[in-house]
C-alpha atoms as a PDB file:
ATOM      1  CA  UNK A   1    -116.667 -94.949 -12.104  1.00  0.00           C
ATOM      2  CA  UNK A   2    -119.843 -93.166 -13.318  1.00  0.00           C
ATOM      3  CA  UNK A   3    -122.649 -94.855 -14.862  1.00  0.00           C
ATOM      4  CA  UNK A   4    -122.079 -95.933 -18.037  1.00  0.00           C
ATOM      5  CA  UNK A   5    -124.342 -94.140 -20.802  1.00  0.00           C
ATOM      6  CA  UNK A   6    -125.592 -96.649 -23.367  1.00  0.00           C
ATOM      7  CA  UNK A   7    -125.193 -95.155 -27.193  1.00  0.00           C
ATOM      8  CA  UNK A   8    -125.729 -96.969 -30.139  1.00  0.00           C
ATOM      9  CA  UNK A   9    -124.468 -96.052 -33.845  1.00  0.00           C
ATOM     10  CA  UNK A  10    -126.509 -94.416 -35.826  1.00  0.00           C
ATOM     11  CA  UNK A  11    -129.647 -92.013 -35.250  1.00  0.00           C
ATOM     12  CA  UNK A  12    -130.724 -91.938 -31.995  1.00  0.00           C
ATOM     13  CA  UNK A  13    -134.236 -93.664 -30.890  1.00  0.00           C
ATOM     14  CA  UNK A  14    -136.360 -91.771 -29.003  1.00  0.00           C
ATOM     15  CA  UNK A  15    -135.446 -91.398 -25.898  1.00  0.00           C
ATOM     16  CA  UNK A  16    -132.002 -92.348 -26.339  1.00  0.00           C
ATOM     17  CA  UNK A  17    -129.289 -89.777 -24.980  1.00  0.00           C
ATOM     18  CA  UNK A  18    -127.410 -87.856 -27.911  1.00  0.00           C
ATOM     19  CA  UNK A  19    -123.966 -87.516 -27.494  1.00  0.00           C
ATOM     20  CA  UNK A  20    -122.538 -83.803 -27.923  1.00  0.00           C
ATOM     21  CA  UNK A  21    -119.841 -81.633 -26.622  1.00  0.00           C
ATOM     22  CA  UNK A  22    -121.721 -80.351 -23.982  1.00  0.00           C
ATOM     23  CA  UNK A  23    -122.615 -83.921 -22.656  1.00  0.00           C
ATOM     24  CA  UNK A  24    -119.002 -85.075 -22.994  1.00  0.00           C
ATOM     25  CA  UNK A  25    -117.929 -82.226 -21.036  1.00  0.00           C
ATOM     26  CA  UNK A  26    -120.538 -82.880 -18.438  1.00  0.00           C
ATOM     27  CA  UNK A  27    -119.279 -86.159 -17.736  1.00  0.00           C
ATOM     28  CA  UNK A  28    -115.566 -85.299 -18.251  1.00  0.00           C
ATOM     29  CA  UNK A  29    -116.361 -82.784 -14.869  1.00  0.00           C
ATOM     30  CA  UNK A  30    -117.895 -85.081 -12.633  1.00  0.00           C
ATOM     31  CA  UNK A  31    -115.187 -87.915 -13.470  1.00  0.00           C
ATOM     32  CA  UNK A  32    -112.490 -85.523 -12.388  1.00  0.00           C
ATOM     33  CA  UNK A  33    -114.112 -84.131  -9.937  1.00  0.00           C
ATOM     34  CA  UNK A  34    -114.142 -88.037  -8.773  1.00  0.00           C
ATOM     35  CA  UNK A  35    -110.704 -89.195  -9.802  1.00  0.00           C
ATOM     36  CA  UNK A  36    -108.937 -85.924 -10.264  1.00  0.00           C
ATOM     37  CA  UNK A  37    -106.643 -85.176 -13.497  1.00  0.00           C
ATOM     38  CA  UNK A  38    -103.567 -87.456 -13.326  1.00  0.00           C
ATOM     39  CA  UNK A  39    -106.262 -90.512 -13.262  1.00  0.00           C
ATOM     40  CA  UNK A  40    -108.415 -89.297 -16.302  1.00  0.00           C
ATOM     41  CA  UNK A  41    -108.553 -91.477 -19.187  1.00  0.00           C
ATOM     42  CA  UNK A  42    -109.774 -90.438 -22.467  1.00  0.00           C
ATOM     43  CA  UNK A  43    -110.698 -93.953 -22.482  1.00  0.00           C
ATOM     44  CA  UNK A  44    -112.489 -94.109 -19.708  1.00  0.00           C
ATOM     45  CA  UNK A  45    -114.789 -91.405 -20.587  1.00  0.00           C
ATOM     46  CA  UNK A  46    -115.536 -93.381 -23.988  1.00  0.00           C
ATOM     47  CA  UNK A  47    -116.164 -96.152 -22.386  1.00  0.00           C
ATOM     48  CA  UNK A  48    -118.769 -93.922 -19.814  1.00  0.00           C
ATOM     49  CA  UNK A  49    -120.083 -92.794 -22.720  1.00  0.00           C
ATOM     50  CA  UNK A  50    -120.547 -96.160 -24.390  1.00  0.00           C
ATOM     51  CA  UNK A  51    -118.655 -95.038 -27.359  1.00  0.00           C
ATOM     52  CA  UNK A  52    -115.293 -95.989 -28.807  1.00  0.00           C
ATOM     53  CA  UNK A  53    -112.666 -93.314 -27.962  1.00  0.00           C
ATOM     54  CA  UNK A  54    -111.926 -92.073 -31.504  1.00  0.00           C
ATOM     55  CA  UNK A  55    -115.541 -91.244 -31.152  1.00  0.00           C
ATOM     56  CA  UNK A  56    -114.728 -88.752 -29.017  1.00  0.00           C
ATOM     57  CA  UNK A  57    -112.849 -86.535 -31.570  1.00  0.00           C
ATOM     58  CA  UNK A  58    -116.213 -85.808 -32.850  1.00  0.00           C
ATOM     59  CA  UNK A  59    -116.947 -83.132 -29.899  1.00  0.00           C
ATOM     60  CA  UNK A  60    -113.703 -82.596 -28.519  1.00  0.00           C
ATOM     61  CA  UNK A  61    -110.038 -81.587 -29.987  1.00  0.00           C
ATOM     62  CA  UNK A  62    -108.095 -83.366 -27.312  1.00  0.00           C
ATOM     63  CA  UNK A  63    -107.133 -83.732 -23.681  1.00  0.00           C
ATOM     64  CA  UNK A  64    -105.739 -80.160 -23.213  1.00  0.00           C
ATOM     65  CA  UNK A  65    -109.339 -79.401 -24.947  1.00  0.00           C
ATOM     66  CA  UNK A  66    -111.391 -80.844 -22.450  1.00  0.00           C
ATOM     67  CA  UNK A  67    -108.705 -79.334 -19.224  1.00  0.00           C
ATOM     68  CA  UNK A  68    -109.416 -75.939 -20.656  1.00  0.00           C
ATOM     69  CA  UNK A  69    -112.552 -76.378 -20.663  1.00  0.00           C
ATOM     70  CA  UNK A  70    -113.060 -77.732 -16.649  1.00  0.00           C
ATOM     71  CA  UNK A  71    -110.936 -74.778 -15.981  1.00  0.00           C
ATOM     72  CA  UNK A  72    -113.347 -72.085 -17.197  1.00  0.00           C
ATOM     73  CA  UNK A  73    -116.066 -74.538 -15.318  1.00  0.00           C
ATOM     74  CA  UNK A  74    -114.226 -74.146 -11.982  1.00  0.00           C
ATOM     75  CA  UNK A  75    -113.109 -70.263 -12.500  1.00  0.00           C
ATOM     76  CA  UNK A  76    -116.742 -69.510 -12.959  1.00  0.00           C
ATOM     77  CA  UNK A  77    -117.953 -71.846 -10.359  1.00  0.00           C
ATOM     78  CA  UNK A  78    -115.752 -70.101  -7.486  1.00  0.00           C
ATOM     79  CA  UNK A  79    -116.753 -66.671  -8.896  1.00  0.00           C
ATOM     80  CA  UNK A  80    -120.311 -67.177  -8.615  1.00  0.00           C
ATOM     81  CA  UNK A  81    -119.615 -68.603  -5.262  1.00  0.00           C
ATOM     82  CA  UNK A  82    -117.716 -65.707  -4.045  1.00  0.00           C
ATOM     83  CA  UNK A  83    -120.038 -63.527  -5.457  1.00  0.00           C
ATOM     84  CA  UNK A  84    -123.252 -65.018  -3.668  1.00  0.00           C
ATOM     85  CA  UNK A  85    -121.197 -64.872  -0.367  1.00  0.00           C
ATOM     86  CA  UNK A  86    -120.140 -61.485  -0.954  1.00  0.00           C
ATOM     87  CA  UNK A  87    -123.771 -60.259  -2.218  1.00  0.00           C
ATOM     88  CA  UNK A  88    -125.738 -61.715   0.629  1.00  0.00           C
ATOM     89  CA  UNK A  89    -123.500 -60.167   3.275  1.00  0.00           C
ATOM     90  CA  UNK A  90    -122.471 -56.663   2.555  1.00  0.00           C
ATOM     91  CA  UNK A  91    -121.321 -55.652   6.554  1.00  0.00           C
ATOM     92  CA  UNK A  92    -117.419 -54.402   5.501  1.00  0.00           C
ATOM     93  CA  UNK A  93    -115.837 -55.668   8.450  1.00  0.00           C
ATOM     94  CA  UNK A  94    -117.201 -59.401   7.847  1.00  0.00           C
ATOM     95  CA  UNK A  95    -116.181 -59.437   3.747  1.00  0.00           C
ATOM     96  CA  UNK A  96    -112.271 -60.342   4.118  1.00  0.00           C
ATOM     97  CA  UNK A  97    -113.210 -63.258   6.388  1.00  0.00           C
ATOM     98  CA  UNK A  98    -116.023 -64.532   4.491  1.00  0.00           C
ATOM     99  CA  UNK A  99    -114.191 -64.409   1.630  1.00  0.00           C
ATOM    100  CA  UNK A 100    -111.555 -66.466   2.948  1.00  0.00           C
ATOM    101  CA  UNK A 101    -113.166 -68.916   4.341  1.00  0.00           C
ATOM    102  CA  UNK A 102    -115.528 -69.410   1.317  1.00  0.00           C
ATOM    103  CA  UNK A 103    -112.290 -69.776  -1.117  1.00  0.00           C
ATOM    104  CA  UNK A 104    -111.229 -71.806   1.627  1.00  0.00           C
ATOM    105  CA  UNK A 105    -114.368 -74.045   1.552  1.00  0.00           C
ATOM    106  CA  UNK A 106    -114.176 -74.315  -2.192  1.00  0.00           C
ATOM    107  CA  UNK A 107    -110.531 -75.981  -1.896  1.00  0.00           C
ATOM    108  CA  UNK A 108    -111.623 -78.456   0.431  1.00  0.00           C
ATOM    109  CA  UNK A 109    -114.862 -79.096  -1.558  1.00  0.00           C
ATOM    110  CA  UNK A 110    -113.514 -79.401  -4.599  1.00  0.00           C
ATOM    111  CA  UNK A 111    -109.984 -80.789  -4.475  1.00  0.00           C
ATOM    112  CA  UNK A 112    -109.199 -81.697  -7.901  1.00  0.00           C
ATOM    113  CA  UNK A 113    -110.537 -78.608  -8.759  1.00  0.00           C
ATOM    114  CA  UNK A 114    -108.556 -76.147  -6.652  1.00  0.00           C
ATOM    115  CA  UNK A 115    -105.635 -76.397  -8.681  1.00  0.00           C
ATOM    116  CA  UNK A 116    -107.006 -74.648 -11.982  1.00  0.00           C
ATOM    117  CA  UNK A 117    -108.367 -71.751  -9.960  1.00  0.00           C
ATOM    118  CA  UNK A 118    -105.098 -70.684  -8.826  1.00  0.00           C
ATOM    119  CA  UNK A 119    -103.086 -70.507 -12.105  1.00  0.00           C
ATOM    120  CA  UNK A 120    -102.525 -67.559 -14.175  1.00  0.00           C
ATOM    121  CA  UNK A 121    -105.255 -66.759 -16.544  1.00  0.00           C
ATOM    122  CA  UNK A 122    -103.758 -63.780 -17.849  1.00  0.00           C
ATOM    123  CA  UNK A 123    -102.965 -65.035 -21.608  1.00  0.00           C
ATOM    124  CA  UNK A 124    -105.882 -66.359 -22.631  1.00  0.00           C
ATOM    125  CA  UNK A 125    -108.844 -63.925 -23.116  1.00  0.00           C
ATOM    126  CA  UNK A 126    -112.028 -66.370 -22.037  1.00  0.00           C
ATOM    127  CA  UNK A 127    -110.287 -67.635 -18.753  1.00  0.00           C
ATOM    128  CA  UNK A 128    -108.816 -63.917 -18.702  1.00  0.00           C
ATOM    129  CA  UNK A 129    -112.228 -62.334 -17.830  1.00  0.00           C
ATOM    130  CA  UNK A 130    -113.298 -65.332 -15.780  1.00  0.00           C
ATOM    131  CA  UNK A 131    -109.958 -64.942 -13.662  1.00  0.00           C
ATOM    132  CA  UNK A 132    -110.095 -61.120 -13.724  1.00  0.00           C
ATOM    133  CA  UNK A 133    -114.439 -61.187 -11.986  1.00  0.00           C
ATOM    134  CA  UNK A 134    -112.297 -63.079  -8.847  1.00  0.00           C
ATOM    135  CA  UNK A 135    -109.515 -60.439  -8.867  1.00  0.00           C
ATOM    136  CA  UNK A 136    -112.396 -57.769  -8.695  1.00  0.00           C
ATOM    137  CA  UNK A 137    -114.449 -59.857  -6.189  1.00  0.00           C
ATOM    138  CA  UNK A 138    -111.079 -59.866  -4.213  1.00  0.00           C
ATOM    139  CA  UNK A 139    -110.242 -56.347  -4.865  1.00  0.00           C
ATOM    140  CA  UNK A 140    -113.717 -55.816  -2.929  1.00  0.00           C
ATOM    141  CA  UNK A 141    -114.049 -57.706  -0.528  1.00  0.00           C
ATOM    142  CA  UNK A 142    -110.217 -56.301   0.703  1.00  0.00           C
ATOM    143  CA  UNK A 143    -111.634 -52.707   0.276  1.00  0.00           C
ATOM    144  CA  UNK A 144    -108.539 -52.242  -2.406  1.00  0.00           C
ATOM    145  CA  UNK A 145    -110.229 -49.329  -5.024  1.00  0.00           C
ATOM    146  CA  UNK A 146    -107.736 -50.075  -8.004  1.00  0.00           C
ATOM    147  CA  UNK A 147    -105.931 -52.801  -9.294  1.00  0.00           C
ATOM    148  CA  UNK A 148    -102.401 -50.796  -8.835  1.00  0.00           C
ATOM    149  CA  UNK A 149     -99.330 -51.664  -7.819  1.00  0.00           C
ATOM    150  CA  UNK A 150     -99.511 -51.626  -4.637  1.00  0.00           C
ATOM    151  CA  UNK A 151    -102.934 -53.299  -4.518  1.00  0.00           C
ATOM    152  CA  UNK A 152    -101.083 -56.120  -6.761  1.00  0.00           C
ATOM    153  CA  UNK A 153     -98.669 -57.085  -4.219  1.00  0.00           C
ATOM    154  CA  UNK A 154    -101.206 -56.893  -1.588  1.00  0.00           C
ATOM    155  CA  UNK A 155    -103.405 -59.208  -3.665  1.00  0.00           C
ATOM    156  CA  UNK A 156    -100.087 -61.677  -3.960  1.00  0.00           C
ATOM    157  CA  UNK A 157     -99.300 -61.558  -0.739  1.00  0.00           C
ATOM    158  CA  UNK A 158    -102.643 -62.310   0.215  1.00  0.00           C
ATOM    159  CA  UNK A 159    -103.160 -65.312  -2.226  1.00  0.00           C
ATOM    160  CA  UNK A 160     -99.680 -66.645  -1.113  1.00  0.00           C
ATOM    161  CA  UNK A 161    -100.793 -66.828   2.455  1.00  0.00           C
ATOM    162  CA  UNK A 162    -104.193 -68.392   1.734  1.00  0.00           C
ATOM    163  CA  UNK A 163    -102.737 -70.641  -0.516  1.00  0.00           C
ATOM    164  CA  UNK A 164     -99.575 -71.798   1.830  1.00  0.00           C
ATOM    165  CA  UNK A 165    -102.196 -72.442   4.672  1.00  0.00           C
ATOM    166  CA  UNK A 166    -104.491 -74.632   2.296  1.00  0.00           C
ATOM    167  CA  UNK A 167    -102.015 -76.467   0.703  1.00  0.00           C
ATOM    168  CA  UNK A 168     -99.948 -77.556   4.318  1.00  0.00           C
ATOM    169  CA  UNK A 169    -103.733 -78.333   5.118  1.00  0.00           C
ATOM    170  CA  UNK A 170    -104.410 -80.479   2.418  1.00  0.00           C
ATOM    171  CA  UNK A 171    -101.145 -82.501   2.489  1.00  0.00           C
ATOM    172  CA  UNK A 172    -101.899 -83.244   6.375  1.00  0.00           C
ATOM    173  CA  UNK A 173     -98.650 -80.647   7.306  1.00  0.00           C
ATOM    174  CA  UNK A 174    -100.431 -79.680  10.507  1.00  0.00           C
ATOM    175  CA  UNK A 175    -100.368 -82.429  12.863  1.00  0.00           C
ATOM    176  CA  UNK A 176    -100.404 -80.604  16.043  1.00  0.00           C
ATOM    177  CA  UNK A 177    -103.077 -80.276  18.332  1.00  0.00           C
ATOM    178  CA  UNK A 178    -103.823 -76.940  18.339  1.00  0.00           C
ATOM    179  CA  UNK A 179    -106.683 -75.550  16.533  1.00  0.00           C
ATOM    180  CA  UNK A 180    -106.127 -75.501  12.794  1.00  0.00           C
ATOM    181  CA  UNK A 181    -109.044 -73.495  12.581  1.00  0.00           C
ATOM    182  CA  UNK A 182    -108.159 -71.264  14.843  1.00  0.00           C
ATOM    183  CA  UNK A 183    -105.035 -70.614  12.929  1.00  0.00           C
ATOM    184  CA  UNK A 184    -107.236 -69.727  10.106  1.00  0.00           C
ATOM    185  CA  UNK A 185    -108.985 -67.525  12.020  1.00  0.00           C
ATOM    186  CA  UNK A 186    -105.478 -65.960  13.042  1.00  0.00           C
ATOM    187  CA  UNK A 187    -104.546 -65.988   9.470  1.00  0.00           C
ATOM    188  CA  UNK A 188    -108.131 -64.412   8.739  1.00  0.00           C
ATOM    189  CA  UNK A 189    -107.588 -61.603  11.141  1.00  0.00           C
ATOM    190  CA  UNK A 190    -103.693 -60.625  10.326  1.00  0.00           C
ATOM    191  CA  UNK A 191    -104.930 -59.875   6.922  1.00  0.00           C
ATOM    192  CA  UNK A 192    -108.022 -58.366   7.866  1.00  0.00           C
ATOM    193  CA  UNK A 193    -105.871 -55.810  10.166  1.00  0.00           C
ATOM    194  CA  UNK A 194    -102.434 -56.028   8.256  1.00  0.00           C
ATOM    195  CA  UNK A 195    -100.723 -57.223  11.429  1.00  0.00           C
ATOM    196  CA  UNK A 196     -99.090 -60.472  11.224  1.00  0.00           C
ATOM    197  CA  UNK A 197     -99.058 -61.005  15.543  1.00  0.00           C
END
Protein backbone atom coordinates (compact mmCIF):
# COMPACT_ATOMS: atom_id res chain seq x y z
CA UNK A 1 0.00 0.00 0.00
CA UNK A 2 1.51 3.48 -0.58
CA UNK A 3 2.62 5.68 2.07
CA UNK A 4 0.11 7.10 3.87
CA UNK A 5 -0.10 11.08 3.52
CA UNK A 6 -0.81 12.70 6.89
CA UNK A 7 -3.69 15.63 6.52
CA UNK A 8 -5.21 17.32 9.19
CA UNK A 9 -8.64 19.41 9.13
CA UNK A 10 -8.49 22.65 8.65
CA UNK A 11 -5.83 25.11 6.96
CA UNK A 12 -2.86 23.58 6.19
CA UNK A 13 0.54 24.39 8.26
CA UNK A 14 3.33 25.12 6.43
CA UNK A 15 4.70 22.55 4.97
CA UNK A 16 1.87 20.35 5.21
CA UNK A 17 0.68 18.66 1.81
CA UNK A 18 -2.72 20.20 0.45
CA UNK A 19 -5.02 17.88 -0.77
CA UNK A 20 -6.48 18.64 -4.41
CA UNK A 21 -7.68 16.86 -7.42
CA UNK A 22 -4.55 16.70 -8.96
CA UNK A 23 -2.91 15.03 -5.82
CA UNK A 24 -5.79 12.57 -5.47
CA UNK A 25 -5.37 11.60 -8.93
CA UNK A 26 -1.67 11.22 -8.49
CA UNK A 27 -2.05 8.74 -5.93
CA UNK A 28 -5.18 7.08 -7.42
CA UNK A 29 -2.41 6.18 -10.57
CA UNK A 30 0.29 4.77 -8.74
CA UNK A 31 -2.21 2.60 -6.47
CA UNK A 32 -3.56 1.04 -9.62
CA UNK A 33 -0.76 0.89 -11.26
CA UNK A 34 0.15 -1.32 -7.97
CA UNK A 35 -3.07 -3.20 -7.37
CA UNK A 36 -4.79 -2.79 -10.67
CA UNK A 37 -8.67 -1.73 -10.94
CA UNK A 38 -10.78 -4.62 -9.57
CA UNK A 39 -8.65 -4.10 -6.14
CA UNK A 40 -9.10 -0.22 -5.89
CA UNK A 41 -10.86 1.05 -2.99
CA UNK A 42 -12.17 4.45 -2.73
CA UNK A 43 -11.39 3.74 0.75
CA UNK A 44 -8.20 2.91 0.49
CA UNK A 45 -7.15 5.95 -1.24
CA UNK A 46 -8.80 8.02 1.76
CA UNK A 47 -7.19 6.30 4.00
CA UNK A 48 -3.60 6.99 1.77
CA UNK A 49 -4.59 10.22 1.87
CA UNK A 50 -5.26 10.42 5.59
CA UNK A 51 -8.68 11.68 4.98
CA UNK A 52 -12.12 10.22 5.53
CA UNK A 53 -13.59 8.97 2.20
CA UNK A 54 -16.54 11.40 1.92
CA UNK A 55 -13.63 13.73 1.86
CA UNK A 56 -12.89 12.67 -1.26
CA UNK A 57 -16.05 14.06 -3.00
CA UNK A 58 -14.42 17.32 -2.54
CA UNK A 59 -11.98 16.74 -5.73
CA UNK A 60 -13.49 13.95 -7.36
CA UNK A 61 -17.23 13.03 -8.70
CA UNK A 62 -16.84 9.32 -8.27
CA UNK A 63 -15.13 6.09 -9.20
CA UNK A 64 -15.96 6.21 -12.97
CA UNK A 65 -14.45 9.94 -12.36
CA UNK A 66 -11.22 8.98 -11.28
CA UNK A 67 -11.11 5.64 -14.23
CA UNK A 68 -11.63 8.32 -16.81
CA UNK A 69 -9.29 10.13 -15.69
CA UNK A 70 -6.20 7.19 -15.49
CA UNK A 71 -7.42 6.49 -18.91
CA UNK A 72 -6.50 9.83 -20.51
CA UNK A 73 -3.16 9.34 -18.17
CA UNK A 74 -2.32 6.04 -19.92
CA UNK A 75 -3.60 7.13 -23.63
CA UNK A 76 -1.22 10.00 -23.37
CA UNK A 77 1.48 8.12 -21.69
CA UNK A 78 1.70 5.41 -24.65
CA UNK A 79 1.41 8.26 -27.20
CA UNK A 80 4.27 10.12 -26.00
CA UNK A 81 6.02 6.85 -25.81
CA UNK A 82 5.34 5.89 -29.29
CA UNK A 83 6.06 9.12 -30.38
CA UNK A 84 9.69 9.36 -28.79
CA UNK A 85 10.36 5.86 -30.35
CA UNK A 86 9.08 6.85 -33.57
CA UNK A 87 10.91 10.44 -33.52
CA UNK A 88 14.32 9.19 -32.55
CA UNK A 89 14.37 6.54 -35.27
CA UNK A 90 13.02 7.68 -38.55
CA UNK A 91 14.80 4.58 -40.91
CA UNK A 92 11.16 3.32 -42.65
CA UNK A 93 11.98 -0.16 -42.69
CA UNK A 94 12.70 -0.27 -38.74
CA UNK A 95 9.21 1.89 -37.74
CA UNK A 96 6.57 -1.15 -37.89
CA UNK A 97 8.86 -3.19 -35.63
CA UNK A 98 9.73 -0.59 -33.26
CA UNK A 99 6.45 0.27 -32.95
CA UNK A 100 5.42 -3.05 -32.02
CA UNK A 101 7.62 -3.90 -29.79
CA UNK A 102 7.38 -0.52 -27.91
CA UNK A 103 3.36 -1.02 -27.59
CA UNK A 104 4.45 -4.31 -26.75
CA UNK A 105 6.80 -3.12 -23.93
CA UNK A 106 4.17 -0.77 -22.63
CA UNK A 107 1.70 -3.87 -22.00
CA UNK A 108 4.13 -5.69 -20.13
CA UNK A 109 5.24 -2.53 -18.22
CA UNK A 110 2.22 -1.40 -17.35
CA UNK A 111 -0.29 -4.21 -16.90
CA UNK A 112 -3.13 -2.69 -15.23
CA UNK A 113 -2.79 -0.12 -17.55
CA UNK A 114 -2.94 -1.91 -20.90
CA UNK A 115 -6.46 -2.44 -20.74
CA UNK A 116 -7.68 1.33 -21.09
CA UNK A 117 -5.40 1.86 -24.06
CA UNK A 118 -7.11 -0.57 -26.12
CA UNK A 119 -10.80 0.48 -25.79
CA UNK A 120 -12.68 2.63 -28.05
CA UNK A 121 -12.25 6.27 -27.48
CA UNK A 122 -14.32 7.32 -30.21
CA UNK A 123 -17.38 8.94 -28.13
CA UNK A 124 -15.85 10.98 -25.94
CA UNK A 125 -14.03 14.07 -27.39
CA UNK A 126 -10.87 14.43 -24.71
CA UNK A 127 -9.95 10.62 -24.89
CA UNK A 128 -11.11 11.03 -28.69
CA UNK A 129 -8.03 13.15 -29.64
CA UNK A 130 -5.79 11.31 -27.21
CA UNK A 131 -6.87 7.91 -28.95
CA UNK A 132 -6.92 9.44 -32.45
CA UNK A 133 -2.52 10.95 -31.91
CA UNK A 134 -1.98 6.76 -31.56
CA UNK A 135 -4.14 6.00 -34.63
CA UNK A 136 -1.95 8.67 -36.51
CA UNK A 137 1.31 7.47 -34.84
CA UNK A 138 0.12 4.00 -36.17
CA UNK A 139 -1.04 5.21 -39.44
CA UNK A 140 2.82 6.26 -39.71
CA UNK A 141 4.72 4.13 -38.58
CA UNK A 142 2.65 1.39 -41.11
CA UNK A 143 3.32 3.90 -44.01
CA UNK A 144 -0.79 3.97 -44.36
CA UNK A 145 -1.35 7.90 -45.92
CA UNK A 146 -5.18 8.11 -44.92
CA UNK A 147 -7.30 6.85 -42.42
CA UNK A 148 -9.68 5.06 -45.21
CA UNK A 149 -11.27 2.12 -45.40
CA UNK A 150 -9.02 0.06 -46.32
CA UNK A 151 -6.34 1.51 -44.03
CA UNK A 152 -9.14 0.85 -41.17
CA UNK A 153 -9.21 -2.76 -41.56
CA UNK A 154 -5.58 -2.90 -41.93
CA UNK A 155 -5.26 -0.95 -38.68
CA UNK A 156 -7.86 -3.74 -37.05
CA UNK A 157 -6.30 -6.40 -38.28
CA UNK A 158 -3.15 -5.23 -37.10
CA UNK A 159 -4.31 -4.34 -33.48
CA UNK A 160 -6.12 -7.78 -33.35
CA UNK A 161 -2.91 -9.60 -33.97
CA UNK A 162 -0.82 -7.54 -31.54
CA UNK A 163 -3.34 -7.74 -29.12
CA UNK A 164 -4.10 -11.76 -29.45
CA UNK A 165 -0.23 -12.30 -29.09
CA UNK A 166 -0.05 -10.04 -25.84
CA UNK A 167 -2.90 -11.18 -24.23
CA UNK A 168 -2.00 -15.35 -24.74
CA UNK A 169 1.37 -13.81 -23.39
CA UNK A 170 0.14 -12.33 -20.46
CA UNK A 171 -2.19 -15.17 -19.34
CA UNK A 172 0.98 -17.64 -19.61
CA UNK A 173 -0.89 -19.36 -23.03
CA UNK A 174 2.54 -20.08 -24.46
CA UNK A 175 4.14 -22.75 -22.61
CA UNK A 176 6.23 -24.24 -25.22
CA UNK A 177 9.74 -24.01 -25.59
CA UNK A 178 10.21 -22.32 -28.53
CA UNK A 179 11.10 -18.77 -28.64
CA UNK A 180 8.19 -16.54 -27.72
CA UNK A 181 10.17 -13.82 -28.87
CA UNK A 182 10.95 -15.11 -31.80
CA UNK A 183 7.33 -15.52 -32.55
CA UNK A 184 7.07 -11.87 -32.06
CA UNK A 185 9.58 -11.28 -34.26
CA UNK A 186 7.61 -13.60 -36.81
CA UNK A 187 4.53 -11.75 -35.95
CA UNK A 188 6.67 -8.42 -36.39
CA UNK A 189 7.79 -9.37 -39.83
CA UNK A 190 4.32 -10.89 -41.38
CA UNK A 191 2.95 -7.51 -40.80
CA UNK A 192 5.84 -5.66 -41.78
CA UNK A 193 5.70 -7.65 -45.32
CA UNK A 194 1.87 -8.57 -45.33
CA UNK A 195 2.75 -12.26 -45.54
CA UNK A 196 1.48 -14.34 -42.83
CA UNK A 197 4.35 -17.52 -43.60
Amino acid sequence: MAKKIKNKIGRPKKGQIQINRTLVLDVAWDTIQKVGFSEFRLSALAETLGIRTPSLYNHITDTEDIFREIKMRSLKLLGDTLEEVLIQNQVRSKRISLFLQTYRRFAKEYPHLYPLVITSTEFDPELKSLGDRILQLCLDAFHLVNLDKESVHKIRIIRSFVHGFIDLEREGGFGRKESVEESFQKLTESLETGKLW
